[in-house]
N, C-alpha and C. Protein backbone atom coordinates (compact mmCIF):
# COMPACT_ATOMS: atom_id res chain seq x y z
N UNK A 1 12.07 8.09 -10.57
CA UNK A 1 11.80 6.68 -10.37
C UNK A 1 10.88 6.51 -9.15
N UNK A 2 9.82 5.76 -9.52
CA UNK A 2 9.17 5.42 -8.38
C UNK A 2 9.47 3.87 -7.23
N UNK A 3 9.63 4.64 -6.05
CA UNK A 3 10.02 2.98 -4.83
C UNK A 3 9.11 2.97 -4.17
N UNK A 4 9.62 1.80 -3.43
CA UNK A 4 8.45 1.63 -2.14
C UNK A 4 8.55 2.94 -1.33
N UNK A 5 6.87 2.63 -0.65
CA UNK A 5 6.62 3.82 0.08
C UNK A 5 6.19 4.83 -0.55
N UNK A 6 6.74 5.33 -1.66
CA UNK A 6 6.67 6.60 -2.47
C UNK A 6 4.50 6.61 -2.28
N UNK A 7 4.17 7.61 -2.47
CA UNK A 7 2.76 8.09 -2.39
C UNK A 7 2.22 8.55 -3.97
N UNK A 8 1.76 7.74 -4.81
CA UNK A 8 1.35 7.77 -6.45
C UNK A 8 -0.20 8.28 -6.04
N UNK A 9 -0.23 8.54 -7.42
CA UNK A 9 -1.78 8.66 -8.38
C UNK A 9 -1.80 8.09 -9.25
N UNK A 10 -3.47 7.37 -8.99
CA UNK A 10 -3.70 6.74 -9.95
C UNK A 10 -3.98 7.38 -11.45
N UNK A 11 -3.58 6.98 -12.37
CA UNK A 11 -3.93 7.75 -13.92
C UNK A 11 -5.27 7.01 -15.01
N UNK A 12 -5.84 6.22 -14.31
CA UNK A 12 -6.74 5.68 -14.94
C UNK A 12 -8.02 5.07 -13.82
N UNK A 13 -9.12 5.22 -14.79
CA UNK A 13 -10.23 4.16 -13.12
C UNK A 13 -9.95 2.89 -13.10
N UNK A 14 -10.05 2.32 -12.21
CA UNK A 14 -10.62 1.26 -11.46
C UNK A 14 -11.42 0.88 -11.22
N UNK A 15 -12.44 1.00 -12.26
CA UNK A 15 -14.12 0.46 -11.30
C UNK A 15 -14.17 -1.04 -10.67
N UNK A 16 -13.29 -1.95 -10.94
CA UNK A 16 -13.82 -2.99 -10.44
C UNK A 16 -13.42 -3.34 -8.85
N UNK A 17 -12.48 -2.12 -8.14
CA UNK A 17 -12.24 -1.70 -6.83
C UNK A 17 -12.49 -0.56 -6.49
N UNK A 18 -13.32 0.09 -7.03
CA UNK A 18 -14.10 1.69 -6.69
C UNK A 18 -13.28 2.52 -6.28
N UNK A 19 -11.80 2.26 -7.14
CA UNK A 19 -11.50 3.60 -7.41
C UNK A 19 -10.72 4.17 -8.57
N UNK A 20 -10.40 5.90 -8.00
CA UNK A 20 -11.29 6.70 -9.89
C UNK A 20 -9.71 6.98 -9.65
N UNK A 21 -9.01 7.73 -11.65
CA UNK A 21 -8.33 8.84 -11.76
C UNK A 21 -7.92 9.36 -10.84
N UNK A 22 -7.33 9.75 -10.06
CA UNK A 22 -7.03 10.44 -9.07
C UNK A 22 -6.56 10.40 -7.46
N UNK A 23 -7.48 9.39 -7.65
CA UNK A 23 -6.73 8.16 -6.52
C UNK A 23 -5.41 8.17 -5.76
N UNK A 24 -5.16 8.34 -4.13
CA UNK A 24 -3.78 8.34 -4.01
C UNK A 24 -3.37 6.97 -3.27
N UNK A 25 -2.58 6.26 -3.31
CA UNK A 25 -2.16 5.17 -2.85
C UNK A 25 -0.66 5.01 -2.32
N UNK A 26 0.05 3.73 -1.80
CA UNK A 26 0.64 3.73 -1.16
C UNK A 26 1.84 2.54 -1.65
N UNK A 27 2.71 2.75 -2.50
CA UNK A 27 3.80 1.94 -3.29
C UNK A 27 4.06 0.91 -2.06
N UNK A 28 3.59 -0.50 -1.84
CA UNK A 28 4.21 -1.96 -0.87
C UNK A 28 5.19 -2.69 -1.58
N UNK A 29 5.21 -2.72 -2.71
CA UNK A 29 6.57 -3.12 -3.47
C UNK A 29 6.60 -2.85 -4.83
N UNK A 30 7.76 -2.78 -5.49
CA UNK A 30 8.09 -2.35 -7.03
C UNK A 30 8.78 -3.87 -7.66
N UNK A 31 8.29 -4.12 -8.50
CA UNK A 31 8.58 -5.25 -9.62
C UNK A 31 9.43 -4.98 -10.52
N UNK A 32 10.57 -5.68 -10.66
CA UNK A 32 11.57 -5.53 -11.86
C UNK A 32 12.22 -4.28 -11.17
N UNK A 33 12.49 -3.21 -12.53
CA UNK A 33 13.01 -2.20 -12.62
C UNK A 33 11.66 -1.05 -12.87
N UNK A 34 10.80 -1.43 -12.26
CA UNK A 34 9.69 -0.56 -12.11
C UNK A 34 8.84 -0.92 -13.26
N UNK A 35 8.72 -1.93 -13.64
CA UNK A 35 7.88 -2.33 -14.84
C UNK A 35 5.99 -2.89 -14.18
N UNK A 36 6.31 -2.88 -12.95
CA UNK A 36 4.64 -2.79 -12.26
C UNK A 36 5.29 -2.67 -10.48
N UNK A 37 4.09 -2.27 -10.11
CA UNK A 37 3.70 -2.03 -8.75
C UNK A 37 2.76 -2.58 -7.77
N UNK A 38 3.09 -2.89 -6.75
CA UNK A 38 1.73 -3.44 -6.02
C UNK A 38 1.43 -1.80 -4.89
N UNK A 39 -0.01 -1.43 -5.31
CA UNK A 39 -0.27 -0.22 -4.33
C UNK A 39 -1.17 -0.70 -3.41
N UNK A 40 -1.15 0.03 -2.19
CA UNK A 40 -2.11 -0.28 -1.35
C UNK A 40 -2.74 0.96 -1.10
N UNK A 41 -4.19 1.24 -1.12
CA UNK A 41 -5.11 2.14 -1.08
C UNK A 41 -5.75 2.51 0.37
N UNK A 42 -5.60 3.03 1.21
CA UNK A 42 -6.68 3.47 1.96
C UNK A 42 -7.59 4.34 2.51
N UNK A 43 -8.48 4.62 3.48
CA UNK A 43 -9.16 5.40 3.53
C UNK A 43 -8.68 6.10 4.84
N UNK A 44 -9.46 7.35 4.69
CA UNK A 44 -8.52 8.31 5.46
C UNK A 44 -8.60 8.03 6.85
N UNK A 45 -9.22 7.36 7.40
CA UNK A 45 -9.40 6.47 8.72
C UNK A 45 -8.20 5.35 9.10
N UNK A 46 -7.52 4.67 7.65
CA UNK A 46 -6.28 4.01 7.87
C UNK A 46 -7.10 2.91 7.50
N UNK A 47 -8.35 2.24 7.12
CA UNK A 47 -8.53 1.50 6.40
C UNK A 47 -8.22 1.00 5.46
N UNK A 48 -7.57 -0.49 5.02
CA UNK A 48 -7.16 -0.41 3.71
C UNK A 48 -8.39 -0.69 2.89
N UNK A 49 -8.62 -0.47 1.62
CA UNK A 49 -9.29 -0.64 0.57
C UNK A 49 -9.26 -1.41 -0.19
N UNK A 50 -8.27 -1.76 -0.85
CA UNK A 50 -7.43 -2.50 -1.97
C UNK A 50 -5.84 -2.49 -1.90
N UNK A 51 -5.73 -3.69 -2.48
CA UNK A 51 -4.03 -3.65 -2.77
C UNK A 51 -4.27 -4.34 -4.27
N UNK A 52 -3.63 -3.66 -4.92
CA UNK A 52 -3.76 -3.92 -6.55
C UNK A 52 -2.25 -3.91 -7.26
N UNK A 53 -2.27 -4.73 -8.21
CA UNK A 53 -1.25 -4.41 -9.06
C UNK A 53 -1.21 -3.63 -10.10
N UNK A 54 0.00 -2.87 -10.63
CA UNK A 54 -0.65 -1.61 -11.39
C UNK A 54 1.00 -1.28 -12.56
N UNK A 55 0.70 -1.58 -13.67
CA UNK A 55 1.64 -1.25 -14.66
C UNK A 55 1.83 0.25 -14.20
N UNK A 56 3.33 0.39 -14.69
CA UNK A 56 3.49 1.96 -14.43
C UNK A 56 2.70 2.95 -15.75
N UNK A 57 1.68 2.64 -16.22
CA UNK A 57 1.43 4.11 -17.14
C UNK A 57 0.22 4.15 -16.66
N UNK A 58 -0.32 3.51 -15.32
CA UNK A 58 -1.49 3.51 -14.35
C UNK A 58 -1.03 4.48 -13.01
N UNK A 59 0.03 4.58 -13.07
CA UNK A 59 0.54 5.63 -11.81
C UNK A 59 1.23 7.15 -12.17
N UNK A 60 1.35 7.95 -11.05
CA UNK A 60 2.22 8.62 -11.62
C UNK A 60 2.49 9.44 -10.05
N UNK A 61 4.13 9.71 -9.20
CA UNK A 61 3.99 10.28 -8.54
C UNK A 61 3.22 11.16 -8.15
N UNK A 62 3.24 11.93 -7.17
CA UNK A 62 2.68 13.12 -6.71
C UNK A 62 3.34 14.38 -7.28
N UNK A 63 2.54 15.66 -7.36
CA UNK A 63 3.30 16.57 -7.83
C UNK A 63 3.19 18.01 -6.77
N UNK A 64 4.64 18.82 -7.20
CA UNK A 64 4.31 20.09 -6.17
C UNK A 64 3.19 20.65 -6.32
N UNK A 65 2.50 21.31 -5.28
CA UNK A 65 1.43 21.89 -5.70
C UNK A 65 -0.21 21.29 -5.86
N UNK A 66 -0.15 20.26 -5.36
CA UNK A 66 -1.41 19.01 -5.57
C UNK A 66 -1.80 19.52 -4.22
N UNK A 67 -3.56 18.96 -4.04
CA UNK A 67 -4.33 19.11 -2.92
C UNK A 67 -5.02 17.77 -3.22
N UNK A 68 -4.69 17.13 -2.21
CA UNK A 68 -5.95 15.45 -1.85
C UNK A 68 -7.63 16.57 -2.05
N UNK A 69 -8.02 15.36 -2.42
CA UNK A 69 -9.54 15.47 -2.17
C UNK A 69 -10.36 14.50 -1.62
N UNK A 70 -11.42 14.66 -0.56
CA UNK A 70 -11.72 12.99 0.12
C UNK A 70 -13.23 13.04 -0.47
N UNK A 71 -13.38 11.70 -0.63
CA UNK A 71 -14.64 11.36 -1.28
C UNK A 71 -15.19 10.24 -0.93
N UNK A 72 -16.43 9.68 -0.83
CA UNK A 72 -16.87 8.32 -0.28
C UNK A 72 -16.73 7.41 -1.59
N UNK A 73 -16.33 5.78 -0.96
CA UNK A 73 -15.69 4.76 -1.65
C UNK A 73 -17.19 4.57 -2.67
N UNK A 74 -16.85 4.13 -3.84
CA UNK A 74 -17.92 3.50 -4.68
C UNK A 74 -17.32 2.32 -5.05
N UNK A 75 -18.24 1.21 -4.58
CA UNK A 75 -17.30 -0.24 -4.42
C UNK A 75 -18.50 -0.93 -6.04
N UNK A 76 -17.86 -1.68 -7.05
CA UNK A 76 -18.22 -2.09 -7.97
C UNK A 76 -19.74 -3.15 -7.40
């Protein structure tokens, strides 16, 4: 189950907030029984980016074994 706080990936793009698949963000609150999410995105400076709402088959925890990758923002 995903809660607040928890650290997701995104599973789909975003172009209309420039960002992709892969995306890691930051669970600010869970809706219902996890039926959507509000994430907040930022950049590795601590900038936020976006805060979006996001059905859960748009997320998906983190997994063992994952490596971040940093990349510059592509804003729509």
């Amino acid at each position: 189950m995903i809660s607040e706080l928890d650290t997701i990936v995104l599973t789909a793009d975003l172009p209309e907030h420039g960002l992709r698949r892969g995306d890691m963000g930051t669970v600010v609150l869970v809706h219902g029984e996890g039926e959507g999410y509000e994430v907040e995105f930022t950049a590795l400076d601590g900038e936020t980016l976006a805060v979006v709402s996001l059905g859960a088959a748009q997320l998906r925890l983190t997994a063992h074994g994952e490596i971040a990758h940093a990349r510059a923002l592509q804003t729509a």
